[in-house]
N, C-alpha and C. Protein backbone atom coordinates (compact mmCIF):
# COMPACT_ATOMS: atom_id res chain seq x y z
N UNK A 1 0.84 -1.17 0.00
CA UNK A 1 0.00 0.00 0.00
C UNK A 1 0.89 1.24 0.00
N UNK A 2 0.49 2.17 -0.43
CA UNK A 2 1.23 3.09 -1.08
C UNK A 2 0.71 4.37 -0.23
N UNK A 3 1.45 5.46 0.54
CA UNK A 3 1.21 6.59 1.79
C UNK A 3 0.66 7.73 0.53
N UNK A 4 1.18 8.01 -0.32
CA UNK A 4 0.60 8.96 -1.48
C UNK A 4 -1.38 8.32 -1.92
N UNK A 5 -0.99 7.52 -1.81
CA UNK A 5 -2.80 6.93 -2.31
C UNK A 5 -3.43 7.16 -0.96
N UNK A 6 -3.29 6.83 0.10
CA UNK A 6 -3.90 7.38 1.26
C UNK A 6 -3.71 8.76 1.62
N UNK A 7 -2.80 9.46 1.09
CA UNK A 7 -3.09 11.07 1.36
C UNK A 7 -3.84 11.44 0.11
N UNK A 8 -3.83 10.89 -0.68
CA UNK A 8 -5.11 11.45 -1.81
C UNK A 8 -6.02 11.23 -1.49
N UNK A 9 -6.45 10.14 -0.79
CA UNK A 9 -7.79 9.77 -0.12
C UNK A 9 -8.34 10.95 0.75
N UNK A 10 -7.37 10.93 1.70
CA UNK A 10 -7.51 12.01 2.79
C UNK A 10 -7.90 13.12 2.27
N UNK A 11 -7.27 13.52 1.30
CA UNK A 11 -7.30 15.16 0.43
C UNK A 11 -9.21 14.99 0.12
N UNK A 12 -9.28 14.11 -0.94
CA UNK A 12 -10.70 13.99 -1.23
C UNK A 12 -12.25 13.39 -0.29
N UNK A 13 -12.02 13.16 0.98
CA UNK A 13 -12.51 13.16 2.16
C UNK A 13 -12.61 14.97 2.60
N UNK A 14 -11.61 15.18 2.67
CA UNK A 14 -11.51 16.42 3.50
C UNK A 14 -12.28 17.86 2.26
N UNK A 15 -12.19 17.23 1.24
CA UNK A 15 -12.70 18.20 0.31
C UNK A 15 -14.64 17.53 0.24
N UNK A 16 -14.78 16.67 0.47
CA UNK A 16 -15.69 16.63 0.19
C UNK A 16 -16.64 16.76 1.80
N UNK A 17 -16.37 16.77 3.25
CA UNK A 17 -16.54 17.50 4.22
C UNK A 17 -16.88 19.08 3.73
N UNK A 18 -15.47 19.40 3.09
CA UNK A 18 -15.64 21.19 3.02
C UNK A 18 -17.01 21.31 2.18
N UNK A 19 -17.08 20.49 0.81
CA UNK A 19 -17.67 20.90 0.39
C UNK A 19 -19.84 20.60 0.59
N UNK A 20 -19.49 19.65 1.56
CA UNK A 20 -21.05 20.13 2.37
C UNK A 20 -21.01 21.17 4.13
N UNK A 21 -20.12 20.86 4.34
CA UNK A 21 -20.14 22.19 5.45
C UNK A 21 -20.77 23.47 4.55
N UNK A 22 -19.86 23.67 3.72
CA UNK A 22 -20.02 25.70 2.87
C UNK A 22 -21.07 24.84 1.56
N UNK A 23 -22.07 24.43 1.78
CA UNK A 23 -22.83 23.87 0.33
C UNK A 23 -22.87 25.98 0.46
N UNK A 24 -23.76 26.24 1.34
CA UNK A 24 -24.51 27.54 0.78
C UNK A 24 -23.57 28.83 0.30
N UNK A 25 -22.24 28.56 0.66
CA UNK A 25 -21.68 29.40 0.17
C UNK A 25 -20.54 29.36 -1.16
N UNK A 26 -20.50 30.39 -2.14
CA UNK A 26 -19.91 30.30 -3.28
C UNK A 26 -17.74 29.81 -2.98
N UNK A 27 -17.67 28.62 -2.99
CA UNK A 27 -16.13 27.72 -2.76
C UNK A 27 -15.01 29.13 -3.36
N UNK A 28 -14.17 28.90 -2.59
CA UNK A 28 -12.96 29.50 -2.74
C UNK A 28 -12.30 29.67 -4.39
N UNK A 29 -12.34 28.78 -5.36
CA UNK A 29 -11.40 28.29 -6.20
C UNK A 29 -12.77 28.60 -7.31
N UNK A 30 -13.65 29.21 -7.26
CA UNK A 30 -14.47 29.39 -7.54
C UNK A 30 -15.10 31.17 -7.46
N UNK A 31 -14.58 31.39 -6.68
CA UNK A 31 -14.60 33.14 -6.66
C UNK A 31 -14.19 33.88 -7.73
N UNK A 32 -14.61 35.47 -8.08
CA UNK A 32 -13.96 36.10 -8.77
C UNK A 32 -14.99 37.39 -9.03
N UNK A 33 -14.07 38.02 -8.90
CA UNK A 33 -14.55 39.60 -8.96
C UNK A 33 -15.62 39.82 -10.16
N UNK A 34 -15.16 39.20 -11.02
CA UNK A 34 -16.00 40.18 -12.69
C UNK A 34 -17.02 38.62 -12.79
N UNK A 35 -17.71 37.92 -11.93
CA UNK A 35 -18.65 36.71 -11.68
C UNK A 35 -20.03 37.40 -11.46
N UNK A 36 -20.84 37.70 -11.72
CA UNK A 36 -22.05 38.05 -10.93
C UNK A 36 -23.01 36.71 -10.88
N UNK A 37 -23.69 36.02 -10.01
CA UNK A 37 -24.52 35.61 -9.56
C UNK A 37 -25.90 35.74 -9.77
N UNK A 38 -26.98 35.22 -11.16
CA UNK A 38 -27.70 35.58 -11.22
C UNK A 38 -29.28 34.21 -10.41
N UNK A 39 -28.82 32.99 -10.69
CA UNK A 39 -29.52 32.39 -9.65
C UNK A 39 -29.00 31.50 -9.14
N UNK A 40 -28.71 32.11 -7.47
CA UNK A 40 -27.59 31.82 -6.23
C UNK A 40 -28.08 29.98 -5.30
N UNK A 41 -29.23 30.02 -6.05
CA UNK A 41 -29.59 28.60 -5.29
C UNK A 41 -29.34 27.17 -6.38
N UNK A 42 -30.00 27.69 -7.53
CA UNK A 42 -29.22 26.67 -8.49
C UNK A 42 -28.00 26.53 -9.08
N UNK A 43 -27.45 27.71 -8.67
CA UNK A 43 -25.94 27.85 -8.68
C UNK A 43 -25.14 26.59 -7.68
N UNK A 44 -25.59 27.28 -6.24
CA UNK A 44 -25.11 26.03 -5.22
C UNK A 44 -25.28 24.70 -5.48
N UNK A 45 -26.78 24.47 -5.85
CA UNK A 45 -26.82 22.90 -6.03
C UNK A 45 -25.99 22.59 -7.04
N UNK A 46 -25.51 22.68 -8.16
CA UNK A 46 -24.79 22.60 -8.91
C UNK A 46 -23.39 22.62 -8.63
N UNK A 47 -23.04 23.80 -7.77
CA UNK A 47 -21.69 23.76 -7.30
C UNK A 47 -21.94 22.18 -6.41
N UNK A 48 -22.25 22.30 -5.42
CA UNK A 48 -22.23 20.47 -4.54
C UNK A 48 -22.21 19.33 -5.51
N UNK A 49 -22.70 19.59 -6.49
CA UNK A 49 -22.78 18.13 -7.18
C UNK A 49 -21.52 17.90 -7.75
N UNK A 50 -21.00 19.07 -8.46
CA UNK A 50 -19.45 19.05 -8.80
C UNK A 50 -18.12 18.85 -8.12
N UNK A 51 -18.98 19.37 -6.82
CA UNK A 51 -17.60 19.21 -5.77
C UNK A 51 -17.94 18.10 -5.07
N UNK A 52 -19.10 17.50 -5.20
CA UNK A 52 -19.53 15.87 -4.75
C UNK A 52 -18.49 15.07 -5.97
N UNK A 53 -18.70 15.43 -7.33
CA UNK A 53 -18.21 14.35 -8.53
C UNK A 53 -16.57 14.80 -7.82
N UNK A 54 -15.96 15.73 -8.28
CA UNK A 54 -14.41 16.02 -7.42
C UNK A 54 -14.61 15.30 -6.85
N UNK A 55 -14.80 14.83 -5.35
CA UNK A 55 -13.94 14.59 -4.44
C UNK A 55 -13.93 12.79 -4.79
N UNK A 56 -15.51 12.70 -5.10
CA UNK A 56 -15.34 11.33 -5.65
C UNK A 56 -14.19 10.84 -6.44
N UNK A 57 -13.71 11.80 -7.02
CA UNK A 57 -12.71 11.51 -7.94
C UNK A 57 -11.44 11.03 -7.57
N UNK A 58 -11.23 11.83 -6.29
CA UNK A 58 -9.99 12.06 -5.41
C UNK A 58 -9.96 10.85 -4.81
N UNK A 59 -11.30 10.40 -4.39
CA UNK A 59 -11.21 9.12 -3.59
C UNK A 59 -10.70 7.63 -4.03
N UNK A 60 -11.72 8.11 -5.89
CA UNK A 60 -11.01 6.68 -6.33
C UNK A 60 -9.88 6.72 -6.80
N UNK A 61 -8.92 7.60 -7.07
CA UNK A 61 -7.75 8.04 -7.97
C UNK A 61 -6.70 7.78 -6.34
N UNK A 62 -7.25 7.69 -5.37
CA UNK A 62 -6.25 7.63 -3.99
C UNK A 62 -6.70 6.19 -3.91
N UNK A 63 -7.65 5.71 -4.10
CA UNK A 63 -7.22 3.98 -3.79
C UNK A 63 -7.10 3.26 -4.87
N UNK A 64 -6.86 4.16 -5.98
CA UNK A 64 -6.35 3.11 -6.83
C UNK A 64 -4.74 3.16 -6.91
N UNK A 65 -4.12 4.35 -6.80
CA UNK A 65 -2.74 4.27 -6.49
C UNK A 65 -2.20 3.53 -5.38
N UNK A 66 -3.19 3.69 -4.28
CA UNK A 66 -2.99 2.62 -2.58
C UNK A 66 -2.16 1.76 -3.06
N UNK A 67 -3.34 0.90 -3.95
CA UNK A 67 -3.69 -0.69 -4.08
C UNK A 67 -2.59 -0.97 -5.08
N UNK A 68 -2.84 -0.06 -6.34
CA UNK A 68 -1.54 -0.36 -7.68
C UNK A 68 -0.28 0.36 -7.51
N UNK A 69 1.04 -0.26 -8.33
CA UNK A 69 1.73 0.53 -8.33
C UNK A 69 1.97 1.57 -9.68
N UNK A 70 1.05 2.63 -9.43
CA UNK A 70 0.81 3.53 -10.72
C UNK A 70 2.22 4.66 -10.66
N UNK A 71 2.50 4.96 -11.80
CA UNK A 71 3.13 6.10 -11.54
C UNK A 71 2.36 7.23 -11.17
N UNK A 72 3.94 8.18 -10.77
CA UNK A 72 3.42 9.40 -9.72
C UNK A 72 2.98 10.69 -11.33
N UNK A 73 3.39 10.19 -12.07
CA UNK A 73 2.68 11.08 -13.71
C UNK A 73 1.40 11.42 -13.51
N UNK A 74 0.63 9.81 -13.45
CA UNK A 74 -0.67 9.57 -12.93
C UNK A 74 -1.48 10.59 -12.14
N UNK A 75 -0.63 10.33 -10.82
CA UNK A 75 -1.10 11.35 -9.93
C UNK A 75 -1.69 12.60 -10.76
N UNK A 76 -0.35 13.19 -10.89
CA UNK A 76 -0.11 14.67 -11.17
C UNK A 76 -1.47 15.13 -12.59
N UNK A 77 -1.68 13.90 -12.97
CA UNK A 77 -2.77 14.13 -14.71
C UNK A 77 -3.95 14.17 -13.96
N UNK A 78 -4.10 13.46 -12.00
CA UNK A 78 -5.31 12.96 -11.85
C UNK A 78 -5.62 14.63 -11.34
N UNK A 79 -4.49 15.52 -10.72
CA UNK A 79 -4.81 16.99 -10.49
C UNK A 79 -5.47 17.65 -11.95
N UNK A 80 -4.94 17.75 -12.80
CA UNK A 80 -5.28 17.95 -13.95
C UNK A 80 -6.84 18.01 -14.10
N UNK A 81 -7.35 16.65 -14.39
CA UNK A 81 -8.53 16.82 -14.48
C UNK A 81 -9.39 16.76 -13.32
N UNK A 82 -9.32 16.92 -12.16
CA UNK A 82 -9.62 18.10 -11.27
C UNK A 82 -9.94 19.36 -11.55
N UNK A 83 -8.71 19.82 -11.84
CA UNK A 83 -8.74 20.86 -12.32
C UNK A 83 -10.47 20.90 -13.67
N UNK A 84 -9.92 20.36 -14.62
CA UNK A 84 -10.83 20.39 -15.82
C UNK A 84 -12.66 19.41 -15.53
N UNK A 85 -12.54 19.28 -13.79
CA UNK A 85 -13.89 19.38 -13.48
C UNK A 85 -14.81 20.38 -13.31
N UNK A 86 -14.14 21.30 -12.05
CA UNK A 86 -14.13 22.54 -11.69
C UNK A 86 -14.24 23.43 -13.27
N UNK A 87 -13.56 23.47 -14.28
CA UNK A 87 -13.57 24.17 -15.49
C UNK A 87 -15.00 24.15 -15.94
N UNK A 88 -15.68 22.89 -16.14
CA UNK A 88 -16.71 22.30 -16.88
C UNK A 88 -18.10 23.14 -15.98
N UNK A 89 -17.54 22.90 -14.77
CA UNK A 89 -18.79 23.63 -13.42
C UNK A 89 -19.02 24.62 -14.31
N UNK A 90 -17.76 26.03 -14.49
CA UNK A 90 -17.91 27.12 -14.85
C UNK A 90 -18.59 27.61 -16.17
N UNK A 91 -18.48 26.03 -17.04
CA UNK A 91 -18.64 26.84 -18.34
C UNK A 91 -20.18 26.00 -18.41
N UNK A 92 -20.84 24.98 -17.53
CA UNK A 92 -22.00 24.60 -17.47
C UNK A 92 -23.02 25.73 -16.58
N UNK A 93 -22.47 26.33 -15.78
CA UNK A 93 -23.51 27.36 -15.23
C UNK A 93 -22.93 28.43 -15.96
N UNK A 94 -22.46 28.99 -16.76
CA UNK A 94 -22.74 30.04 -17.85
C UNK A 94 -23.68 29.69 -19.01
N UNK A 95 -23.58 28.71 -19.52
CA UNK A 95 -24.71 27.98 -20.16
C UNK A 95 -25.91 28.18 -19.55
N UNK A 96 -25.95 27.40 -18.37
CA UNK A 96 -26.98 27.56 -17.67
C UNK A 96 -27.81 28.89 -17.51
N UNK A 97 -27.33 29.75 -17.49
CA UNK A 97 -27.61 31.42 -17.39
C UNK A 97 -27.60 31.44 -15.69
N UNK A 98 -26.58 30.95 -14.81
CA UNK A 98 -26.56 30.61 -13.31
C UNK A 98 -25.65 32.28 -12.88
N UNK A 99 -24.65 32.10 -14.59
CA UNK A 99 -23.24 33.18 -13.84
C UNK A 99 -23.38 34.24 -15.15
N UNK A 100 -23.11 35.42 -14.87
CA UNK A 100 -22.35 36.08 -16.24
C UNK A 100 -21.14 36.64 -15.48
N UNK A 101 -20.51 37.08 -16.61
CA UNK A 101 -19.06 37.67 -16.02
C UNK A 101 -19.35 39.06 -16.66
N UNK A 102 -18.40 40.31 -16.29
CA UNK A 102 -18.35 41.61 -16.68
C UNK A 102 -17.32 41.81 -17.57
């Protein structure tokens, strides 16, 4: 078992805590000045579900490194599309008519 697959675990546990503690409020990594907020409740639910799919992500991408011996590349691609979850949030609630920007 591999200490990097259990701190990814941990990471995506602890993110997915944060992210029902603050459901009602707009996430850190997710802020931005020129964002306006046009509907703040289907916004949230939307944000939770994304940061529900994230952390899920985190969880299985940390026990599958545990268990295998994956390279640490892996890892680093599994931040990546993390990253390009969070992206998809942004450009699905602009669609949505949830966000405009200035």
């Amino acid at each position: 078992m591999r200490p990097l697959g259990l701190i990814i675990v941990i990471l995506g546990i602890i993110y997915l805590i944060y992210s029902i503690l603050f459901r009602k409020q707009v996430t850190f990594y997710n802020k931005n000045d020129k964002m306006v907020i046009n509907n703040m409740d289907s916004y949230l639910k939307l944000q939770l579900c994304f940061s529900i799919i994230a952390s899920l992500y985190f969880i299985i991408i940390g026990i599958i490194t545990a268990i295998t011996n994956i390279n640490i590349s892996y890892v680093v691609l599994s931040v990546l599309i993390f990253h390009l979850i969070n992206y998809f949030f942004k450009i699905i609630s602009k669609k949505r008519g949830y966000i405009n920007y200035n």
